[in-house]
Protein backbone atom coordinates (compact mmCIF):
# COMPACT_ATOMS: atom_id res chain seq x y z
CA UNK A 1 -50.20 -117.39 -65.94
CA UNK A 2 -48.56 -120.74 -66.25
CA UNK A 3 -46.59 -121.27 -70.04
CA UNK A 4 -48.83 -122.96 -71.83
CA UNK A 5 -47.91 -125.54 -74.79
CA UNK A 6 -50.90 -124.63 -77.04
CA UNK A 7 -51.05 -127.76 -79.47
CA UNK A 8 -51.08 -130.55 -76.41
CA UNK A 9 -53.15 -128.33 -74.88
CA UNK A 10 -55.70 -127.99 -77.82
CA UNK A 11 -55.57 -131.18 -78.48
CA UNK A 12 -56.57 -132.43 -74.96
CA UNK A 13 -59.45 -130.38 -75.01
CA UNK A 14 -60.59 -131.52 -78.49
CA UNK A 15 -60.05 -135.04 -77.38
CA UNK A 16 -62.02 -134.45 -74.11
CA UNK A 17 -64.86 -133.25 -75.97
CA UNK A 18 -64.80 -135.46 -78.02
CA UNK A 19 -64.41 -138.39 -75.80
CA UNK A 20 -67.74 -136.85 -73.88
CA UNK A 21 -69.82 -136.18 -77.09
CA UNK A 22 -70.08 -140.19 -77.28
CA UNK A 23 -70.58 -141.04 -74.14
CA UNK A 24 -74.22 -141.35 -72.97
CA UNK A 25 -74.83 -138.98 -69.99
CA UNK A 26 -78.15 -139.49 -67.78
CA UNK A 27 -79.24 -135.54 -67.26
CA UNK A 28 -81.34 -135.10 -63.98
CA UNK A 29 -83.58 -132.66 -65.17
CA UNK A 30 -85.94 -133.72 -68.78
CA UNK A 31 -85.52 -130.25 -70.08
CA UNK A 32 -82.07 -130.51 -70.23
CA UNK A 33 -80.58 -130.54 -73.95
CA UNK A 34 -77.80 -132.75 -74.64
CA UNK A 35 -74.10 -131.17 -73.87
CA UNK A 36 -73.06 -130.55 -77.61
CA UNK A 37 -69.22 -128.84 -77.93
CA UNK A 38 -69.59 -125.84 -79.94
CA UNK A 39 -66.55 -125.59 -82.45
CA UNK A 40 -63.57 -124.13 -80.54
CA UNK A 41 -62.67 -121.61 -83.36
CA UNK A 42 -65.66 -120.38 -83.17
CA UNK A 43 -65.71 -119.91 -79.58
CA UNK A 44 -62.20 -118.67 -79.32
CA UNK A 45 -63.49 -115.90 -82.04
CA UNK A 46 -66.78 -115.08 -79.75
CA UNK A 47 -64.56 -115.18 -76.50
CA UNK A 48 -61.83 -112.88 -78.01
CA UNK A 49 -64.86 -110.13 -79.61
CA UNK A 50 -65.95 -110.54 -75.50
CA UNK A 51 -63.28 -109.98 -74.17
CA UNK A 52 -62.72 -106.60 -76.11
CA UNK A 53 -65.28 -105.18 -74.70
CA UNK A 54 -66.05 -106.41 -71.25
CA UNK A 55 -65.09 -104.56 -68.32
CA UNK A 56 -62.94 -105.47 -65.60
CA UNK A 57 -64.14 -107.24 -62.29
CA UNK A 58 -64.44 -104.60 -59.94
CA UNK A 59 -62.92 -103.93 -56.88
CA UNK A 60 -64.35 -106.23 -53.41
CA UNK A 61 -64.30 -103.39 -51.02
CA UNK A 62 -65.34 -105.91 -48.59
CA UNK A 63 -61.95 -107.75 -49.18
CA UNK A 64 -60.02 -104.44 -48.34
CA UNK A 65 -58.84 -104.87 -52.55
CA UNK A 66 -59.43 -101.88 -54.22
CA UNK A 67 -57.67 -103.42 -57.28
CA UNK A 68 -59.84 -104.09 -60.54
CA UNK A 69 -59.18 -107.55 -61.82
CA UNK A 70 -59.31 -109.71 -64.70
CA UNK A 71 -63.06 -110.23 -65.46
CA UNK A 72 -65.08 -113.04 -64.20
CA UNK A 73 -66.68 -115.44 -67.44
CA UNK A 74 -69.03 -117.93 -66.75
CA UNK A 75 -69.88 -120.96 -68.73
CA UNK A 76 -73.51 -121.84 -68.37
CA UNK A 77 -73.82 -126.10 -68.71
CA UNK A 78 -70.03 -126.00 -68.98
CA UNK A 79 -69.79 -129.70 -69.87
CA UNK A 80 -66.42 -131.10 -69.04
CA UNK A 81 -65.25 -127.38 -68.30
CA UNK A 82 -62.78 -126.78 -71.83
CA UNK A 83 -64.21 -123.32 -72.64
CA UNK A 84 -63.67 -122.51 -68.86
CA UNK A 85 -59.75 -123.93 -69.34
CA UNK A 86 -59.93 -122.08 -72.48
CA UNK A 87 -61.11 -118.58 -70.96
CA UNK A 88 -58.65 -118.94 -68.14
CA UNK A 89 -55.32 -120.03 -70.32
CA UNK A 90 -55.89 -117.50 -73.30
CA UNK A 91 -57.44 -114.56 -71.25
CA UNK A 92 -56.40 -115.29 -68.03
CA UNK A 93 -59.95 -114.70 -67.19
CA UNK A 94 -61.61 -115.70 -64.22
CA UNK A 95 -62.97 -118.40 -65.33
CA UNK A 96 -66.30 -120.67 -63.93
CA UNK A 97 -68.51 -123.20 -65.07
CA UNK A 98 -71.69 -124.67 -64.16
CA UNK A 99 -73.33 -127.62 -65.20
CA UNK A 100 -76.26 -130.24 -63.48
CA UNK A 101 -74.02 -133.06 -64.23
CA UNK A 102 -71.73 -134.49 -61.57
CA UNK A 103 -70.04 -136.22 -63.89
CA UNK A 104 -68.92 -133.34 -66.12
CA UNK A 105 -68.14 -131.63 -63.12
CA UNK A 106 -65.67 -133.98 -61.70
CA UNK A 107 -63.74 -134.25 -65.02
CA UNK A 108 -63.47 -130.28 -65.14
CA UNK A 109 -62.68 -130.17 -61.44
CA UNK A 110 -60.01 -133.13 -61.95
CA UNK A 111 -58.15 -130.46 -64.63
CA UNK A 112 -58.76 -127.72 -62.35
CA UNK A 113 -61.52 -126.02 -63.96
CA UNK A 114 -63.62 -124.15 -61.20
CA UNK A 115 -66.67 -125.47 -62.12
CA UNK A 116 -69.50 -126.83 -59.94
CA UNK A 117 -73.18 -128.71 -59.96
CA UNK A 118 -75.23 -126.30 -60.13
CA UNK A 119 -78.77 -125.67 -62.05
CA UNK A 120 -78.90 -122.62 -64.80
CA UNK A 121 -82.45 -121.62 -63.37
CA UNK A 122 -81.46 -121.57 -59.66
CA UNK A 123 -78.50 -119.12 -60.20
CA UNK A 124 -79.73 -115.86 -58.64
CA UNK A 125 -78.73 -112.20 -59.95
CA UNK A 126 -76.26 -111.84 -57.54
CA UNK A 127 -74.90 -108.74 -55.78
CA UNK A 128 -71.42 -108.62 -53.66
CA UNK A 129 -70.93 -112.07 -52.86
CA UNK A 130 -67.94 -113.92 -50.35
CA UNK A 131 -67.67 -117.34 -51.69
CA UNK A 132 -68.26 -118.71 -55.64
CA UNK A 133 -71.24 -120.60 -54.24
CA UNK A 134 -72.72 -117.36 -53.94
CA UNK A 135 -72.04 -115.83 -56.98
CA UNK A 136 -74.63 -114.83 -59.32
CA UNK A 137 -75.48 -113.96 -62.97
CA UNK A 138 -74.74 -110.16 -62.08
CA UNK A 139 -71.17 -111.47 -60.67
CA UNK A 140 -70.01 -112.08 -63.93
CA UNK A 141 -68.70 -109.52 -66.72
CA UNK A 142 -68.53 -112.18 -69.32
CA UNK A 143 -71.61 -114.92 -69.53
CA UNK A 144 -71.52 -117.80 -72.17
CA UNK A 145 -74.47 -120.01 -72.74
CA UNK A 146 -75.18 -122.64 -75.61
CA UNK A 147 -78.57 -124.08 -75.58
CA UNK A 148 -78.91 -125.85 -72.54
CA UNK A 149 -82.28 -126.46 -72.06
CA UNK A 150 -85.24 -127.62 -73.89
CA UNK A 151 -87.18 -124.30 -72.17
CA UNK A 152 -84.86 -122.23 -74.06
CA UNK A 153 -87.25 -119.22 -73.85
CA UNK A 154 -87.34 -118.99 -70.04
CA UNK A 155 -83.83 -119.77 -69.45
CA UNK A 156 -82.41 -116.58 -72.03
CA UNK A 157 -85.20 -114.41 -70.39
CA UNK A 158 -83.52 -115.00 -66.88
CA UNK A 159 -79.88 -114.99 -68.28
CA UNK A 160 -80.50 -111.47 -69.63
CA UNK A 161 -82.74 -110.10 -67.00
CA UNK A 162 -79.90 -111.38 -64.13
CA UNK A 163 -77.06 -110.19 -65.59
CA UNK A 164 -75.33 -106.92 -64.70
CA UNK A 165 -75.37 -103.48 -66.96
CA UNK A 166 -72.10 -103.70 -69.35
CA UNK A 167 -71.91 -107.60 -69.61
CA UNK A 168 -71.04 -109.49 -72.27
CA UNK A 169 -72.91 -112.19 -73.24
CA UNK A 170 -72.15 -114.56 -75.37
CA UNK A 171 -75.21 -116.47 -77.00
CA UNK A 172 -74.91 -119.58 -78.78
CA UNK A 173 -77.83 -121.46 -80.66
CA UNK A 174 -80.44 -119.12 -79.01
CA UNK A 175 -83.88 -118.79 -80.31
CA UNK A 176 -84.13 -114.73 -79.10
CA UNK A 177 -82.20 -111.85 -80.30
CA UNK A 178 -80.93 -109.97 -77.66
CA UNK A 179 -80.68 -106.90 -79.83
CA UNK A 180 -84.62 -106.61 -79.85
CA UNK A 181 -84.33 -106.06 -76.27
CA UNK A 182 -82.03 -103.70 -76.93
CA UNK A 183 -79.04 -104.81 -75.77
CA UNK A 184 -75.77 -103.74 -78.26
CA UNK A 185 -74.27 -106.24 -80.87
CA UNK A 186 -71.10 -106.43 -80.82
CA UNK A 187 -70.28 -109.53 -83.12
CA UNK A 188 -73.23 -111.87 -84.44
CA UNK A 189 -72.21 -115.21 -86.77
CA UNK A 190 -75.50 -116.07 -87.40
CA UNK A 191 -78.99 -115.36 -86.78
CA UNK A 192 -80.84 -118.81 -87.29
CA UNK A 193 -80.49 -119.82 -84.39
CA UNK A 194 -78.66 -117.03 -82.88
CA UNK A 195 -74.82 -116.92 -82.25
CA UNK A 196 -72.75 -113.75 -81.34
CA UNK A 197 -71.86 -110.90 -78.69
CA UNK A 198 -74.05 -108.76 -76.90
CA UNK A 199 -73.38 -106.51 -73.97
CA UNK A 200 -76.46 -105.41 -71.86
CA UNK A 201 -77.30 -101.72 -71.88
C-alpha cells in the first residue's frame, strides 16, 4: 500500500463529504433516501470490529491463484466513495462501491475509488464471477449499507438473504435486527435504528 499522510487525507474526505451533504443531488429512483455521511469514527470503529472477523477472499481457481487475499468490502450507495478510500487505505481491503448516482460515481472514480452506477436491488447473489460488473452480494466478505432506500425492509431482506455464509455485515440506521434472524453480533452501537456488526451464520 501507498504511504499514506493520514490528516490531509482525513481531511479531504471530511471535506468531500461535506462539500456533497449540501449539494442537491437529483436521485433516479423516488425510493431512494438522501446520501447522508455517517460519522467517520464511527465507521472506522464498525470497519475495524469487521475486519476482525471477516475472512479472507478466497482463492479464484479459475485465475490459476490459489492465494487467499485481502477481503473484498462493499459499500452499498457509496456516495462519493470515502468509506471505500477509507476501507482500501486503512485495511488495504478490496474495496467497492455502488451507488445510482452518476455523479457520486464520477467523483469516487476521479480519486480512484472502484465504485460504479449500479442499483442496490439489481445486485444478484453472486457466485465465481470474472469481471467486478459481475460481482455479487455473495462476492463480498465485508458488506456495508446505511439506509439507502425508503423500502428499507425489502432492501435488508435481500442484503442478508444474498450474502455469503461468514460475511460481515455492517448495518447502519436499519430498521431489522439481524440477530433475530440469527445471524451473530459481533459489535452493535445502537439498536434504535440499528447500527453494528453481524456476520451471517
Amino acid at each position: 500500500m501507498p504511504d499514506v499522510h493520514w490528516p490531509s487525507f482525513l481531511r479531504e474526505l471530511a471535506a468531500t463529504e461535506t462539500a456533497w451533504n449540501t449539494q442537491p443531488v437529483r436521485y433516479p429512483r423516488e425510493d431512494a433516501v438522501p446520501w447522508l455521511p455517517f460519522p467517520m469514527s464511527q465507521f472506522v470503529t464498525l470497519l475495524t470490529e469487521a475486519v476482525t472477523v471477516a475472512p479472507p477472499q478466497p482463492p479464484n481457481g479459475l485465475l490459476g491463484s490459489q492465494e487467499h487475499t485481502a477481503p473484498r468490502f462493499l459499500d452499498v450507495g457509496c456516495g462519493p466513495g470515502t468509506k471505500v478510500r477509507l476501507a482500501k487505505a486503512m485495511f488495504g481491503l478490496n474495496a467497492y462501491g455502488i451507488d445510482i448516482v452518476s455523479r457520486f460515481i464520477s467523483e469516487a472514480q476521479a480519486h480512484g475509488a472502484a465504485c460504479m452506477v449500479k442499483d442496490a436491488f439489481d445486485l444478484p447473489a453472486g457466485g465465481v464471477p470474472m469481471t467486478t460488473s459481475a460481482w455479487g452480494y455473495s462476492d463480498y466478505q465485508i458488506v456495508y449499507v446505511n439506509r439507502p432506500s425508503s423500502m428499507q425492509d425489502e432492501l435488508e431482506q435481500l442484503v442478508m438473504d444474498r450474502m455469503a455464509p461468514d460475511a460481515v455485515l455492517i448495518a447502519v440506521n436499519w430498521r431489522n435486527d439481524p440477530g433475530k434472524q440469527g445471524w451473530f453480533m459481533q459489535h452493535q452501537e445502537y439498536g434504535d435504528p440499528v447500527c453494528g456488526v453481524w456476520v451471517k451464520p
